[in-house]
N, C-alpha and C. Protein backbone atom coordinates (compact mmCIF):
# COMPACT_ATOMS: atom_id res chain seq x y z
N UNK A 1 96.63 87.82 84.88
CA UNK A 1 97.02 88.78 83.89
C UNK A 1 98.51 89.08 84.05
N UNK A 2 99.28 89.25 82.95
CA UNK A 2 100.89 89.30 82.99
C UNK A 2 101.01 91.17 82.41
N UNK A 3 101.87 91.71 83.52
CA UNK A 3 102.01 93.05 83.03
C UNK A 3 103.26 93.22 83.37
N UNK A 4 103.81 94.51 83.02
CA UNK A 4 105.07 95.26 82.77
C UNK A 4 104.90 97.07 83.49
N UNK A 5 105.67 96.85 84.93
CA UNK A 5 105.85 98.29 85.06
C UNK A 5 107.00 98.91 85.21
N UNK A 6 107.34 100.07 84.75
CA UNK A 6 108.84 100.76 84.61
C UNK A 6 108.67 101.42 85.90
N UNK A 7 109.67 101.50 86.88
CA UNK A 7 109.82 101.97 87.95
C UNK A 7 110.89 102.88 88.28
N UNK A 8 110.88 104.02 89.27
CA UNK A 8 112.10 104.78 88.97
C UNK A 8 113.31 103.91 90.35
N UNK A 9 114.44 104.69 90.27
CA UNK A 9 115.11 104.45 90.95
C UNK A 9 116.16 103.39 90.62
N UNK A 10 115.18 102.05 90.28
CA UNK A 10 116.25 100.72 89.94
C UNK A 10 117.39 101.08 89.12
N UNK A 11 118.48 100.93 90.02
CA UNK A 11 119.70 100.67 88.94
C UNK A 11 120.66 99.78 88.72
N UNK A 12 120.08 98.18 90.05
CA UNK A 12 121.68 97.52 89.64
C UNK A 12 120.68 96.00 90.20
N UNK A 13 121.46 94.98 90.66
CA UNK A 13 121.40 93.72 90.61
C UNK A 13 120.51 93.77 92.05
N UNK A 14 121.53 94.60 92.84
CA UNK A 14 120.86 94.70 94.43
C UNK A 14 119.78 94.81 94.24
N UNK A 15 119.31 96.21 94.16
CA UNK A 15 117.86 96.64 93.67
C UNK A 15 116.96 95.43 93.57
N UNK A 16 117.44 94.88 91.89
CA UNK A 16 116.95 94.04 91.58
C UNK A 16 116.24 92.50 92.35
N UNK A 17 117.34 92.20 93.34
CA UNK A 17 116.97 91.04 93.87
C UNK A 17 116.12 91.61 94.81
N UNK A 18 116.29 92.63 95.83
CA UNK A 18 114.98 93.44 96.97
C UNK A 18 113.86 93.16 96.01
N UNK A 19 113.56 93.42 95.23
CA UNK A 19 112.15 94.02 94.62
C UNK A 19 111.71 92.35 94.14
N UNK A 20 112.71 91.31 93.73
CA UNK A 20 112.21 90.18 93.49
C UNK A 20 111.55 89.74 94.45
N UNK A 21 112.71 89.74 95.23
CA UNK A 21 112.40 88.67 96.86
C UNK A 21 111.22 89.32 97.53
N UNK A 22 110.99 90.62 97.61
CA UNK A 22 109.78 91.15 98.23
C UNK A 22 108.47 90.88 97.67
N UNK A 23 108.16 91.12 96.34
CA UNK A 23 107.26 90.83 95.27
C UNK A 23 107.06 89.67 95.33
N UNK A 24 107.90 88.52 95.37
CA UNK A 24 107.59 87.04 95.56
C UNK A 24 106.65 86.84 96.64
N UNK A 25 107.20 87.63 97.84
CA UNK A 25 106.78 87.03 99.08
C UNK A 25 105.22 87.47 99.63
N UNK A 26 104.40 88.15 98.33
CA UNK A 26 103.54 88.85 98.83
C UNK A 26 102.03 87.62 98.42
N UNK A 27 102.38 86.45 97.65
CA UNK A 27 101.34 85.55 97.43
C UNK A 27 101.00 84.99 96.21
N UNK A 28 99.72 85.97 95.61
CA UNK A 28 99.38 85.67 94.70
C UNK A 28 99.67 86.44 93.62
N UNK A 29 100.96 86.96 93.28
CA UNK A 29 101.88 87.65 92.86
C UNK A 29 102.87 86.06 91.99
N UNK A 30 103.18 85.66 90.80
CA UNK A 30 104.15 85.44 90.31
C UNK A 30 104.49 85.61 88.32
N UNK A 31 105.87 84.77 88.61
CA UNK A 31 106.78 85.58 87.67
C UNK A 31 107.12 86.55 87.42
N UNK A 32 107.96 86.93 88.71
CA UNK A 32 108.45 88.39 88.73
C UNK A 32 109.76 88.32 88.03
N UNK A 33 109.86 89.03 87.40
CA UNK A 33 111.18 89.36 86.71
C UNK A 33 111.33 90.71 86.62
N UNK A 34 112.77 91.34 86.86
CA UNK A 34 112.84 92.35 87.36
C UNK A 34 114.11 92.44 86.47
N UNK A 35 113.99 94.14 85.70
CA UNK A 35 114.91 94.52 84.88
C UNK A 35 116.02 95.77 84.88
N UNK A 36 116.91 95.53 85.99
CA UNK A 36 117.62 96.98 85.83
C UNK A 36 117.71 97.83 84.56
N UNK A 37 118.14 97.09 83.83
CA UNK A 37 118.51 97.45 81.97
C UNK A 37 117.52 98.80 82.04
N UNK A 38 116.21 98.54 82.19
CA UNK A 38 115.17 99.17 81.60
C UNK A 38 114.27 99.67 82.57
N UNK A 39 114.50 99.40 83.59
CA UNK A 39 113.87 99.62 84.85
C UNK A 39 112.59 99.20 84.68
N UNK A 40 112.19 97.86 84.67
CA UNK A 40 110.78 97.33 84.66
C UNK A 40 110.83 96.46 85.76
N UNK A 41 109.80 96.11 85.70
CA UNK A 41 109.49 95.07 86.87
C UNK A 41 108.09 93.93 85.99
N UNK A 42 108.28 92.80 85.42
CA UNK A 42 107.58 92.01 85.10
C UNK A 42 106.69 90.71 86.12
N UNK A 43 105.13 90.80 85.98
CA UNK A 43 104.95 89.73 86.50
C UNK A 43 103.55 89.38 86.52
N UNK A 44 102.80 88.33 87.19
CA UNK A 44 101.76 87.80 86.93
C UNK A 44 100.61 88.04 88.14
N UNK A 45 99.34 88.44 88.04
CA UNK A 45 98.63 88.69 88.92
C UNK A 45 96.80 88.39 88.59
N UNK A 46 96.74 88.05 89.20
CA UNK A 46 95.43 87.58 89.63
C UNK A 46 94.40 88.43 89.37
N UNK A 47 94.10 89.77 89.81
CA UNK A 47 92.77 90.59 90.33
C UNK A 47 93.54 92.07 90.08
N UNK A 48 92.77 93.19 90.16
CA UNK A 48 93.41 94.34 89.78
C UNK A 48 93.98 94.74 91.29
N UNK A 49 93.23 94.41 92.72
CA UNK A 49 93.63 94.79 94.30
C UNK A 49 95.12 94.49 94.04
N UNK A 50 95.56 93.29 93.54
CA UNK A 50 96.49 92.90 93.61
C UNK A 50 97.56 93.41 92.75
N UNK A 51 97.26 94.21 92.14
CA UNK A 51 97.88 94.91 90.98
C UNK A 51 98.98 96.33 92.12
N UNK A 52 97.41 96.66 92.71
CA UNK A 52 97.73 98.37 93.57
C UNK A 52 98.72 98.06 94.85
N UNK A 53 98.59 96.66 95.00
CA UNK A 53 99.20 96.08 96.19
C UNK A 53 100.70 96.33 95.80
N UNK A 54 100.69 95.20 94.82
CA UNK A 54 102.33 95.66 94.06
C UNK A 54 103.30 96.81 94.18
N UNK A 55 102.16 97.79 93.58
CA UNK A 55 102.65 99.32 93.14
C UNK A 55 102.81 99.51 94.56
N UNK A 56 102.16 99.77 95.30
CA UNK A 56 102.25 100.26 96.78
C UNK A 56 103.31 99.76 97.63
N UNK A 57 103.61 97.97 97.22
CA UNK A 57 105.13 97.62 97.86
C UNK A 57 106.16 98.22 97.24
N UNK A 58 106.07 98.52 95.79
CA UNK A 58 107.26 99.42 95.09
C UNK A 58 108.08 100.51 95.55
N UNK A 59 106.63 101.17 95.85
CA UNK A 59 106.61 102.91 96.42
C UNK A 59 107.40 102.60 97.40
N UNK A 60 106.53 101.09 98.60
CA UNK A 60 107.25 101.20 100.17
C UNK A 60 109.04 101.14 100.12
N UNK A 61 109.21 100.27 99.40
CA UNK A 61 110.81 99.64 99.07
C UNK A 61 111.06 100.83 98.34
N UNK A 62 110.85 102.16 97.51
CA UNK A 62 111.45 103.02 97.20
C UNK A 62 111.47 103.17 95.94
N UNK A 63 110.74 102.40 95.04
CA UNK A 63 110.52 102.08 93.87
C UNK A 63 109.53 102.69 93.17
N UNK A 64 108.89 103.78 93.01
CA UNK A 64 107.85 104.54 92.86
C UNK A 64 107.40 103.92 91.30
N UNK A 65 106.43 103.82 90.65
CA UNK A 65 106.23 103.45 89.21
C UNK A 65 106.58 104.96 88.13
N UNK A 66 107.01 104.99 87.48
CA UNK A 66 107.30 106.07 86.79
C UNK A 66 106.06 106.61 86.70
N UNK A 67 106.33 108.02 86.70
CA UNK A 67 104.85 109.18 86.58
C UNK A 67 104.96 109.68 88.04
N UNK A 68 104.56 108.91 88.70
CA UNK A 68 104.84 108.76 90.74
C UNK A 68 105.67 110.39 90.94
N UNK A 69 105.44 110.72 91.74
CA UNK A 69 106.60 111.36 92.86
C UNK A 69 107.53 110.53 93.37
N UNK A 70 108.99 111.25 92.89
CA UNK A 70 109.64 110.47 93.30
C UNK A 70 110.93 111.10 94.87
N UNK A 71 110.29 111.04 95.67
CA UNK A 71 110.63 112.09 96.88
C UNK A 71 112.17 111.78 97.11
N UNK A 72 112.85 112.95 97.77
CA UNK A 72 113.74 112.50 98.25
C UNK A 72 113.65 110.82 99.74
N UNK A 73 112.62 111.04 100.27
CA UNK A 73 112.70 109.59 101.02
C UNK A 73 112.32 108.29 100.09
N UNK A 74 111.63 108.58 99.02
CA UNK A 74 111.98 107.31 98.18
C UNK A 74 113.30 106.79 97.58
N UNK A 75 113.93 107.94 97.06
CA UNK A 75 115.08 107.69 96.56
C UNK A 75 116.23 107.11 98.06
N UNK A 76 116.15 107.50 98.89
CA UNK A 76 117.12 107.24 100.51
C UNK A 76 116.38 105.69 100.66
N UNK A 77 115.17 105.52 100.40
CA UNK A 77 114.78 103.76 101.09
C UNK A 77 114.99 102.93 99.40
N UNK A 78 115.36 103.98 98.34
CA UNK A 78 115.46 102.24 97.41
C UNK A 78 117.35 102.33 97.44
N UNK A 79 118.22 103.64 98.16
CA UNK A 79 119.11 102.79 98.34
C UNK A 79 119.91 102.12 99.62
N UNK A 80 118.84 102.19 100.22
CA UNK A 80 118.84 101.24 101.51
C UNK A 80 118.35 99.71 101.14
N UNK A 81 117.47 99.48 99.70
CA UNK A 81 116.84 98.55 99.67
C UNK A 81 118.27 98.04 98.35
N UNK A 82 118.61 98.47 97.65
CA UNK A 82 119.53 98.41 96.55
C UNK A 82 120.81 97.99 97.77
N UNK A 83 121.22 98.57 99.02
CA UNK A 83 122.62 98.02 99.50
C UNK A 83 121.99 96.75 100.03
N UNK A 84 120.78 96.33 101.00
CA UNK A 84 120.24 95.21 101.32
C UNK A 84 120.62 94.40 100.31
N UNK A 85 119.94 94.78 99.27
CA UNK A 85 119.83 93.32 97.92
C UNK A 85 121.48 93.03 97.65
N UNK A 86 122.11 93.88 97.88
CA UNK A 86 123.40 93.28 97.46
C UNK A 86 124.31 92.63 98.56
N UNK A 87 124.02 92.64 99.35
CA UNK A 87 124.62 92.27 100.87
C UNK A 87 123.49 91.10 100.71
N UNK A 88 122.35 90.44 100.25
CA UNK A 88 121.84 89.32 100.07
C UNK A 88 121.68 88.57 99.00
N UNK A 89 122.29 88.77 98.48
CA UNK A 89 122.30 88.04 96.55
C UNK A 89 123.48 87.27 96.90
């Protein structure tokens, strides 16, 4: 199944590539495409477990799905995860 979630926090390329490269690396997870513009996160999944898995790496990397709480320690780890991605792109 191919879905679309808007996430808070994302705002630039860095971001962007963390949340690719992590999302890739989780399996049965693909076509991630990941949208600062709009703050989405696009991609393809298997089973619904695998759906919550996603959301839950989002949250971990700092990426909460919109609606979420978005804590001050989420916002401090997506831009720890946003300077990573850009120091690796």
């Amino acid at each position: 199944m191919e879905t679309k979630v808007i996430v808070q926090n994302l705002k630039c390329g860095g971001c962007a590539h963390t949340i690719s490269k992590q999302i890739n690396a989780m399996g049965k997870v693909e076509n991630v495409v990941v949208e600062p513009e709009d703050s989405s996160v696009s991609f393809t999944y298997y089973d619904e477990a695998e759906l919550l898995l996603v959301k839950d790496k989002l949250k971990q990397l700092g990426y909460p799905v919109a609606g979420e709480a978005n804590s001050y320690l989420n916002k401090a780890k997506s831009f720890v995860s946003c300077a990573t991605g850009k120091m690796n792109s």
